[in-house]
PDB file of N, CA and C in Angstrom:
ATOM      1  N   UNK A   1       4.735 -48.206  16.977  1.00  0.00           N
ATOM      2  CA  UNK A   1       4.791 -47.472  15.725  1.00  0.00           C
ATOM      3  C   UNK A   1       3.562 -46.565  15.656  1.00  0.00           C
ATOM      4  N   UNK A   2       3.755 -45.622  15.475  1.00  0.00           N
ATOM      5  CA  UNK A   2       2.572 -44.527  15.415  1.00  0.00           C
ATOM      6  C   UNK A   2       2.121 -44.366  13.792  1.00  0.00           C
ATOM      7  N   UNK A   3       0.927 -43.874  13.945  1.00  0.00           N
ATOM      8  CA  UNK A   3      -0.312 -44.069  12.893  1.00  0.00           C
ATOM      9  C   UNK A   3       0.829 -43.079  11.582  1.00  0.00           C
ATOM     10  N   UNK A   4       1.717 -41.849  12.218  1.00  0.00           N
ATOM     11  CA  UNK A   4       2.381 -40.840  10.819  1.00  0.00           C
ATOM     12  C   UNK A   4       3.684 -41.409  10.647  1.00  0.00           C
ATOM     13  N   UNK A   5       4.059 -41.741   9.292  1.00  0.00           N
ATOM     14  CA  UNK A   5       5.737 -41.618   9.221  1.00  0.00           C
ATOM     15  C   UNK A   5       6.814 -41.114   9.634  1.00  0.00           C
ATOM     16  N   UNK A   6       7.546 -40.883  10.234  1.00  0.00           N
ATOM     17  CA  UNK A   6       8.448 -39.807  11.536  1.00  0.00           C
ATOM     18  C   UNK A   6       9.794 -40.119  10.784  1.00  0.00           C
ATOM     19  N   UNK A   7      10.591 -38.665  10.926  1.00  0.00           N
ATOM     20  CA  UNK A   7      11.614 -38.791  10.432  1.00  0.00           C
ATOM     21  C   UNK A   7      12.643 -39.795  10.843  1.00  0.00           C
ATOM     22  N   UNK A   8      12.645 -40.022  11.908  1.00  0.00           N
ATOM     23  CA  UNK A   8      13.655 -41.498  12.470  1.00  0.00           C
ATOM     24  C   UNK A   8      12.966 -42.365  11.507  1.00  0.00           C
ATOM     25  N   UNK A   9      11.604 -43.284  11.533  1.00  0.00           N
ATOM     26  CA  UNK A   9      11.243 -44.455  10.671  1.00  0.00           C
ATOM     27  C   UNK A   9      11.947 -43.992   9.081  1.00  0.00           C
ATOM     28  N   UNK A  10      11.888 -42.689   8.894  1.00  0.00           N
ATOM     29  CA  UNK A  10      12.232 -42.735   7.445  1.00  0.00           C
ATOM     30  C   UNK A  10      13.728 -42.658   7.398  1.00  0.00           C
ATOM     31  N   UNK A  11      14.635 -42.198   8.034  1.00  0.00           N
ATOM     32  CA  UNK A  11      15.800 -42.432   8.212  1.00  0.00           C
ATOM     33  C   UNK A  11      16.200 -44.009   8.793  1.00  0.00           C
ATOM     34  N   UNK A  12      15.680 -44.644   8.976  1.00  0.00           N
ATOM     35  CA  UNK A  12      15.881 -46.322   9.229  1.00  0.00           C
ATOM     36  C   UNK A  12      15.494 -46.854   8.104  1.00  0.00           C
ATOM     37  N   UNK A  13      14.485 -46.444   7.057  1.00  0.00           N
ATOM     38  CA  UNK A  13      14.155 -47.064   5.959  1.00  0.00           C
ATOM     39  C   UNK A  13      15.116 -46.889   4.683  1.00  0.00           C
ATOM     40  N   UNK A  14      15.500 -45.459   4.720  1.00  0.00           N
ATOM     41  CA  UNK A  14      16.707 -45.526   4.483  1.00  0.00           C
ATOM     42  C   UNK A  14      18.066 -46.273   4.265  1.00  0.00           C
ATOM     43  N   UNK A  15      17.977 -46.543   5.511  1.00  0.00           N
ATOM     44  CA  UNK A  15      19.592 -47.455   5.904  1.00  0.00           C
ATOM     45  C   UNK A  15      19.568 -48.723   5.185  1.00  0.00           C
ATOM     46  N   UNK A  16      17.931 -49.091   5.194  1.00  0.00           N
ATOM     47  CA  UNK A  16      18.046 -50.556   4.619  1.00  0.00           C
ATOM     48  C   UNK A  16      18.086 -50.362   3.018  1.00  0.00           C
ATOM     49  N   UNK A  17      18.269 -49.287   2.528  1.00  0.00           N
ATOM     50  CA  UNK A  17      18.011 -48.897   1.058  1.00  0.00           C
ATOM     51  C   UNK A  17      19.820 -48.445   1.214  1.00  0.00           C
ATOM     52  N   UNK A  18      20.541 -48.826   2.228  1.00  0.00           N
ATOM     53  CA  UNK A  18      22.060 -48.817   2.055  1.00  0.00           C
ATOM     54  C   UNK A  18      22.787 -47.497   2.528  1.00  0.00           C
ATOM     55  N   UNK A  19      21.809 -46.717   3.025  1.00  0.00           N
ATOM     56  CA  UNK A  19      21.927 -45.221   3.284  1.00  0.00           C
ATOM     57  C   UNK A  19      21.775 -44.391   4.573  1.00  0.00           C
ATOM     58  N   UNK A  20      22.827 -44.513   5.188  1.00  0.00           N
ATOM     59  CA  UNK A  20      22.722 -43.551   6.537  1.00  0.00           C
ATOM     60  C   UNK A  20      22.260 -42.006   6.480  1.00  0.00           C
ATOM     61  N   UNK A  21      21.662 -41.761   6.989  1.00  0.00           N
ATOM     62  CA  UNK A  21      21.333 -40.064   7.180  1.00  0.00           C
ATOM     63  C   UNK A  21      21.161 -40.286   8.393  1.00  0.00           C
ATOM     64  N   UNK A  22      21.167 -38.820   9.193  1.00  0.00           N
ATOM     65  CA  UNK A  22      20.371 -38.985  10.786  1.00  0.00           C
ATOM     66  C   UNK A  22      19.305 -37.994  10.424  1.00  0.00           C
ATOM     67  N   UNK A  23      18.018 -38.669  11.258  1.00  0.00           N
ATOM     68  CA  UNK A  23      17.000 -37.548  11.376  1.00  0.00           C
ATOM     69  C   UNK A  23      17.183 -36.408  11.645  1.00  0.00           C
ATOM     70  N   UNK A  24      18.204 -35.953  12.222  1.00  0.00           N
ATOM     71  CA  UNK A  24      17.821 -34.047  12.211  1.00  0.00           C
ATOM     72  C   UNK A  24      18.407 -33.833  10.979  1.00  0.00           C
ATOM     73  N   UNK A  25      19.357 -34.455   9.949  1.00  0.00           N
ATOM     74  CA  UNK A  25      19.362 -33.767   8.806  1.00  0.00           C
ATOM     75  C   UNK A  25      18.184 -34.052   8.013  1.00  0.00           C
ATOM     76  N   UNK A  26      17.326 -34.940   7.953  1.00  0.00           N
ATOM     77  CA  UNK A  26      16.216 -34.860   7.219  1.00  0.00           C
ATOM     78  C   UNK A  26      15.417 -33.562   7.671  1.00  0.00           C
ATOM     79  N   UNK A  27      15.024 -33.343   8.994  1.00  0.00           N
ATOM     80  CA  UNK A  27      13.833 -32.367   9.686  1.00  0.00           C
ATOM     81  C   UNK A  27      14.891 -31.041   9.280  1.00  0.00           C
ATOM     82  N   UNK A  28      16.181 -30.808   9.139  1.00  0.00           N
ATOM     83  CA  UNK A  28      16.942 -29.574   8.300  1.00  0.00           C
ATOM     84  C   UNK A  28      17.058 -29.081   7.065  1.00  0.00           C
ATOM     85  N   UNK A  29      17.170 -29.951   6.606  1.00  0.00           N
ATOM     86  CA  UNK A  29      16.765 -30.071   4.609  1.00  0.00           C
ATOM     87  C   UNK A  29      15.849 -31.111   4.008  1.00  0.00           C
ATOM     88  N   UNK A  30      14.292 -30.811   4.468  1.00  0.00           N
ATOM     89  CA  UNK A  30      13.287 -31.475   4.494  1.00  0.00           C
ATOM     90  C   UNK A  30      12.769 -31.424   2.310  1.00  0.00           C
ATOM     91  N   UNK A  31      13.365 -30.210   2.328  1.00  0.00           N
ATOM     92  CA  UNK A  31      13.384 -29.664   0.668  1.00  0.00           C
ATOM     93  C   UNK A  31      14.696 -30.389  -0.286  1.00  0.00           C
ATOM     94  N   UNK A  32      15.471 -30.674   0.664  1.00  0.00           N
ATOM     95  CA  UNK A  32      16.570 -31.089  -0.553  1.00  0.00           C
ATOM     96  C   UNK A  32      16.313 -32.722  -1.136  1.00  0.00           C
ATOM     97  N   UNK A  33      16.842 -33.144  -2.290  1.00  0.00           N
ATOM     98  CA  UNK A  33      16.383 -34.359  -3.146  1.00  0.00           C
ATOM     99  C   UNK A  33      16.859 -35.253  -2.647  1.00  0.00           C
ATOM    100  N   UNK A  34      16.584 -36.333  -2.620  1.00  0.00           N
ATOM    101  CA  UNK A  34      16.807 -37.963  -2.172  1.00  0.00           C
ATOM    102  C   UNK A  34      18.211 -38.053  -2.515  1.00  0.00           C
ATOM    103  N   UNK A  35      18.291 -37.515  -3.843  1.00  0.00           N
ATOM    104  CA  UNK A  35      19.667 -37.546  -4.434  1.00  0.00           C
ATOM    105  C   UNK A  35      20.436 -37.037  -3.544  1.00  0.00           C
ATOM    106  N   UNK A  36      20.506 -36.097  -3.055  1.00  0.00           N
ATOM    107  CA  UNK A  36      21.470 -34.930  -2.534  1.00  0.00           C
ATOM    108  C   UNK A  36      21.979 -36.082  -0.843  1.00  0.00           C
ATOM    109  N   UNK A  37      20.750 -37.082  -0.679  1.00  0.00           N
ATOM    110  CA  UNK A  37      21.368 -37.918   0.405  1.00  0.00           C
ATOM    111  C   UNK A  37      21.911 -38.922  -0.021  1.00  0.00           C
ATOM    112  N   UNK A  38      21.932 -39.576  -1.638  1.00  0.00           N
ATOM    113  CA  UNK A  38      22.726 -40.544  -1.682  1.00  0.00           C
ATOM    114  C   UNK A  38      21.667 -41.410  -2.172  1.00  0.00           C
ATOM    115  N   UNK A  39      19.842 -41.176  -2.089  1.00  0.00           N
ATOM    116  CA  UNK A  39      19.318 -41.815  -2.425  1.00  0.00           C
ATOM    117  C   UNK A  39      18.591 -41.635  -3.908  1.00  0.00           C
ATOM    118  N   UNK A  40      18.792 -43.409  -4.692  1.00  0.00           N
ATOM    119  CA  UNK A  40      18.360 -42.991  -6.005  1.00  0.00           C
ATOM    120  C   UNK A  40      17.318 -43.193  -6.050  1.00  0.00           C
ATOM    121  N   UNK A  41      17.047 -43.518  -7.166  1.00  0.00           N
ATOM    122  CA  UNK A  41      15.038 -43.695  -7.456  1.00  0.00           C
ATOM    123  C   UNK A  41      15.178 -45.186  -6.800  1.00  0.00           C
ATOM    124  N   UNK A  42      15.657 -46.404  -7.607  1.00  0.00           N
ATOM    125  CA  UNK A  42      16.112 -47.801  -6.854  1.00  0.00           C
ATOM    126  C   UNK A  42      16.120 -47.698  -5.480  1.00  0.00           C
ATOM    127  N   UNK A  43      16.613 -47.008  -5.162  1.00  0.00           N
ATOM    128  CA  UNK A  43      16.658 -47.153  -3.550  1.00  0.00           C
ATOM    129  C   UNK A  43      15.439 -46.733  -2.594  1.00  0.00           C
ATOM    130  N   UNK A  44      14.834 -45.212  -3.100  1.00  0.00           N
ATOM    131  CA  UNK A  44      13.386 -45.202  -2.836  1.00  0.00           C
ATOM    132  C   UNK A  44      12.339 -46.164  -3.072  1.00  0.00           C
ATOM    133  N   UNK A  45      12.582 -46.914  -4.098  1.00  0.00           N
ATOM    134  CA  UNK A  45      11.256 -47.855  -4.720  1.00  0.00           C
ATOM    135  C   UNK A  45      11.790 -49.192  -3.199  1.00  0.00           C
ATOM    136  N   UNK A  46      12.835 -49.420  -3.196  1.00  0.00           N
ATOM    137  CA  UNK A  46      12.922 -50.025  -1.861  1.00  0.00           C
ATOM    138  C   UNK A  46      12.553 -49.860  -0.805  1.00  0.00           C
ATOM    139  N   UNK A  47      12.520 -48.542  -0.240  1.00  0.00           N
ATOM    140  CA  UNK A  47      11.970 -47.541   0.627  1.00  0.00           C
ATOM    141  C   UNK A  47      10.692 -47.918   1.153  1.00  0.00           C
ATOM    142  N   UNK A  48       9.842 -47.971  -0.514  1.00  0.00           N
ATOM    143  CA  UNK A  48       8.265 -47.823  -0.240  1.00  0.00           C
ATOM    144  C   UNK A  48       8.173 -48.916  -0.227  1.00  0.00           C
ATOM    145  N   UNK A  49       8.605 -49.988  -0.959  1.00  0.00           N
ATOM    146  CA  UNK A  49       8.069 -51.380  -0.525  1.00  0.00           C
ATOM    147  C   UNK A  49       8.610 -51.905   0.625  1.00  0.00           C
ATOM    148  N   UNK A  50       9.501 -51.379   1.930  1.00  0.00           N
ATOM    149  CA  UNK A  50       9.898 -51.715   3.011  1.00  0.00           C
ATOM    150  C   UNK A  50       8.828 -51.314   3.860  1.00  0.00           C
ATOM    151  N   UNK A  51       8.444 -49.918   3.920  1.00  0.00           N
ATOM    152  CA  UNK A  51       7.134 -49.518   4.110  1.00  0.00           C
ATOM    153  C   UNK A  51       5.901 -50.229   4.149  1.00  0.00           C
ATOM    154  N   UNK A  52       5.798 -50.410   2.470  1.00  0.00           N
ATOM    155  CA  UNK A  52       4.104 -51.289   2.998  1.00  0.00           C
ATOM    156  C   UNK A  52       4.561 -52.663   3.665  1.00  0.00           C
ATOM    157  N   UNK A  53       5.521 -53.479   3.379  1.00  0.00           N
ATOM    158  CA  UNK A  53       5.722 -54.804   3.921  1.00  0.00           C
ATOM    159  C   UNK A  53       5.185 -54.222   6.059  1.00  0.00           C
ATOM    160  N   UNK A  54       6.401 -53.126   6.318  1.00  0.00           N
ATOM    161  CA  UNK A  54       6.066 -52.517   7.978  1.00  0.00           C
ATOM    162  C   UNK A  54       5.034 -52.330   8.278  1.00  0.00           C
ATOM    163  N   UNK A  55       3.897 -51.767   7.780  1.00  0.00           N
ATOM    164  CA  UNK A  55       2.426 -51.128   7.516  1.00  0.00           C
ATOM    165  C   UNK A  55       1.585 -52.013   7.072  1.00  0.00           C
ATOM    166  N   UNK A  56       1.773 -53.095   6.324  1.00  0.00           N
ATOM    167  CA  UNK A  56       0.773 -53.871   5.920  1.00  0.00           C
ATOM    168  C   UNK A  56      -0.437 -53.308   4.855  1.00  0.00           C
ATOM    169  N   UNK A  57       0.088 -52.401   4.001  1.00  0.00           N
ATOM    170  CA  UNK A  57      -0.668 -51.657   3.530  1.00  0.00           C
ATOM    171  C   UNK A  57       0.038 -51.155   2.403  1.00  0.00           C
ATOM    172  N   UNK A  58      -0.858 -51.060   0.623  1.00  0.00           N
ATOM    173  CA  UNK A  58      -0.031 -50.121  -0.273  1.00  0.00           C
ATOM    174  C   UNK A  58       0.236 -48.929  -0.037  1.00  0.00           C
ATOM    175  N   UNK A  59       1.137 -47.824  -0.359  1.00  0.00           N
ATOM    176  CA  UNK A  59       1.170 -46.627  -0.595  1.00  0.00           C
ATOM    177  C   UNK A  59       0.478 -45.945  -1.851  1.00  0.00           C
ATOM    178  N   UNK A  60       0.392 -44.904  -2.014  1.00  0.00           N
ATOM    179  CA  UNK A  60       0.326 -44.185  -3.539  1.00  0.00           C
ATOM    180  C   UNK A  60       0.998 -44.614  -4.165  1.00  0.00           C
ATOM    181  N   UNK A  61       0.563 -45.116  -5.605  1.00  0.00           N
ATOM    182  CA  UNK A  61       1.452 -45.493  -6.924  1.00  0.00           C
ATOM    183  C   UNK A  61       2.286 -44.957  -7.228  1.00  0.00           C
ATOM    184  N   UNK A  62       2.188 -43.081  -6.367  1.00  0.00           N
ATOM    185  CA  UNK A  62       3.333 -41.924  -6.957  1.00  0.00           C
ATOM    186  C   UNK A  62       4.359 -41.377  -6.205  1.00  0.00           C
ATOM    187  N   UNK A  63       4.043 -43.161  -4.543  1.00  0.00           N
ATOM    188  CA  UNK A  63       5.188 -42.625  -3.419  1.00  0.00           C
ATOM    189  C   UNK A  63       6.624 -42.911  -4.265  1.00  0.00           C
ATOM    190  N   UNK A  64       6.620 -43.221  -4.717  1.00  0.00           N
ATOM    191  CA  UNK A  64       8.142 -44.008  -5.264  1.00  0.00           C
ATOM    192  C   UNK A  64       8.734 -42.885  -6.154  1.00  0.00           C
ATOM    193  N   UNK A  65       7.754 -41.316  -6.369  1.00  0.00           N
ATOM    194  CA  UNK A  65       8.291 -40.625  -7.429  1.00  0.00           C
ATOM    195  C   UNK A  65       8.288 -39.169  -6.516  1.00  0.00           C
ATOM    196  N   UNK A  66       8.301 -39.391  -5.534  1.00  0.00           N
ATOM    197  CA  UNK A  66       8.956 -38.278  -4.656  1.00  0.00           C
ATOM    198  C   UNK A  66      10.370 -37.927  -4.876  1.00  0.00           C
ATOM    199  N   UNK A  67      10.239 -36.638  -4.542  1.00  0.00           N
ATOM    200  CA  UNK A  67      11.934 -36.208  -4.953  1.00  0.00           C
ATOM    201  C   UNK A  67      12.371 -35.797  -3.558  1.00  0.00           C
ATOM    202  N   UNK A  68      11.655 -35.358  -2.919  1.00  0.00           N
ATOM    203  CA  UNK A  68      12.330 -34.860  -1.460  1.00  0.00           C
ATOM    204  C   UNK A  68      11.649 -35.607  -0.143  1.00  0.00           C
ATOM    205  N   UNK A  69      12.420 -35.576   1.206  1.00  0.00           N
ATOM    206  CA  UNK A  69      11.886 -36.125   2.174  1.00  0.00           C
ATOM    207  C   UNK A  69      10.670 -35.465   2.840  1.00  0.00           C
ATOM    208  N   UNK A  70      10.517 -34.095   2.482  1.00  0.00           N
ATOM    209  CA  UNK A  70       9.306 -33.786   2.863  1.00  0.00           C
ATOM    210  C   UNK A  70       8.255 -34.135   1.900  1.00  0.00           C
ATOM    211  N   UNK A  71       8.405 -34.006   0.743  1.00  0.00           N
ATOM    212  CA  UNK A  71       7.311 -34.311  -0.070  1.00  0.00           C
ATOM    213  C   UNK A  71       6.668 -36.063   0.089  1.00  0.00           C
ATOM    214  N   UNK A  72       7.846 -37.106   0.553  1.00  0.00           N
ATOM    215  CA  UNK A  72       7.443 -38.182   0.948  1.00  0.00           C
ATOM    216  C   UNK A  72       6.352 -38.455   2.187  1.00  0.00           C
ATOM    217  N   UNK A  73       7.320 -37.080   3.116  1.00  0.00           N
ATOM    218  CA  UNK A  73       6.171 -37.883   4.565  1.00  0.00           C
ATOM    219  C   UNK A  73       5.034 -37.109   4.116  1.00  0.00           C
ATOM    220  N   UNK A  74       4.981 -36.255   3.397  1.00  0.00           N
ATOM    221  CA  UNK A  74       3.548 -35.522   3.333  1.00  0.00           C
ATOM    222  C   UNK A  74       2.661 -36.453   2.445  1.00  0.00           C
ATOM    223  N   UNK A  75       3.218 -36.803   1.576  1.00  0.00           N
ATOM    224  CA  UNK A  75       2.413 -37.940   0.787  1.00  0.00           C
ATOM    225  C   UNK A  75       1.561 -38.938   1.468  1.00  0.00           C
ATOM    226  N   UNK A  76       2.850 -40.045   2.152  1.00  0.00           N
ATOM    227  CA  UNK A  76       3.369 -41.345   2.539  1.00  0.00           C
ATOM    228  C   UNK A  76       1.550 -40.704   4.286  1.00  0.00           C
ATOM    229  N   UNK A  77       2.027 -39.356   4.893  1.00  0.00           N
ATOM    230  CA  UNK A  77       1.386 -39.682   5.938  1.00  0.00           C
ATOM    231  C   UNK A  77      -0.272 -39.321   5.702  1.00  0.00           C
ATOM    232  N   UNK A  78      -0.536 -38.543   4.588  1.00  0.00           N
ATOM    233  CA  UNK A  78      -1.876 -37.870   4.342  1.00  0.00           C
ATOM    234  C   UNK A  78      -2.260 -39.664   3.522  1.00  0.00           C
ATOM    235  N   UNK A  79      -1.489 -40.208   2.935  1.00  0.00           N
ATOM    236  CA  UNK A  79      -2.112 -41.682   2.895  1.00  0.00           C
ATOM    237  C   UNK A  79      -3.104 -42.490   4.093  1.00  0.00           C
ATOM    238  N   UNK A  80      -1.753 -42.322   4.873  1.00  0.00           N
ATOM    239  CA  UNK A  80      -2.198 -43.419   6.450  1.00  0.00           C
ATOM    240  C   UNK A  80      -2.928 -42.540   6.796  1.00  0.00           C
ATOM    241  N   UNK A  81      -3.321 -41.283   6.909  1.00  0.00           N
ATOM    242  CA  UNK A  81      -4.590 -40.566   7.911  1.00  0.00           C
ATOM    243  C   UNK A  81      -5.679 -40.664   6.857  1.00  0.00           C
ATOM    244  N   UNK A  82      -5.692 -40.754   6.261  1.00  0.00           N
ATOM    245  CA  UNK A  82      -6.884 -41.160   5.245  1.00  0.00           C
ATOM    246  C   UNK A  82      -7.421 -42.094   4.594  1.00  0.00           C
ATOM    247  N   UNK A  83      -6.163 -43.038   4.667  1.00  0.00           N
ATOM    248  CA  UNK A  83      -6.624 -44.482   4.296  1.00  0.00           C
ATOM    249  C   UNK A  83      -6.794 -44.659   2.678  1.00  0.00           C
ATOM    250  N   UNK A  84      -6.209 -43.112   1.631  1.00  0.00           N
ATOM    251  CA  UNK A  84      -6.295 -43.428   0.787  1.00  0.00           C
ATOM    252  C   UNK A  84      -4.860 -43.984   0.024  1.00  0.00           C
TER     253      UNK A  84
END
């Protein structure tokens, strides 16, 4: 597992939140809403706590209020490179 979030890990985190996508549609519509894949807020808040359980580590209090998949890994990875 590498130190940044990668669109495959987030498309597997996904699945367990009940939701198939494949990574090249995430890295294609990196702008469109969680919604638009099927994912709700419930299912993100699953997301992030699948995450830290994988990582061993909290996220931002405000990963869970991302609306798009880019705005997540940009969050989710400027976390892990910074440790904040």
């Amino acid at each position: 597992m590498s130190d940044r979030l990668t669109l495959e890990e987030l498309a597997a985190l996904m699945k367990t939140a009940g939701i198939t996508v494949d990574p090249i549609e995430l890295e294609s519509r990196p702008d469109s809403s969680f919604d638009e894949f099927g994912l709700d807020s419930l299912g993100l808040l699953g997301v992030v706590g699948e995450l830290e359980n994988r990582r061993g580590r909290a996220l931002p209090t405000d990963a869970d209020r991302c609306r798009t998949p880019g705005e997540f890994l940009d969050l989710v990875n400027h976390s892990l490179m910074t440790g904040a």
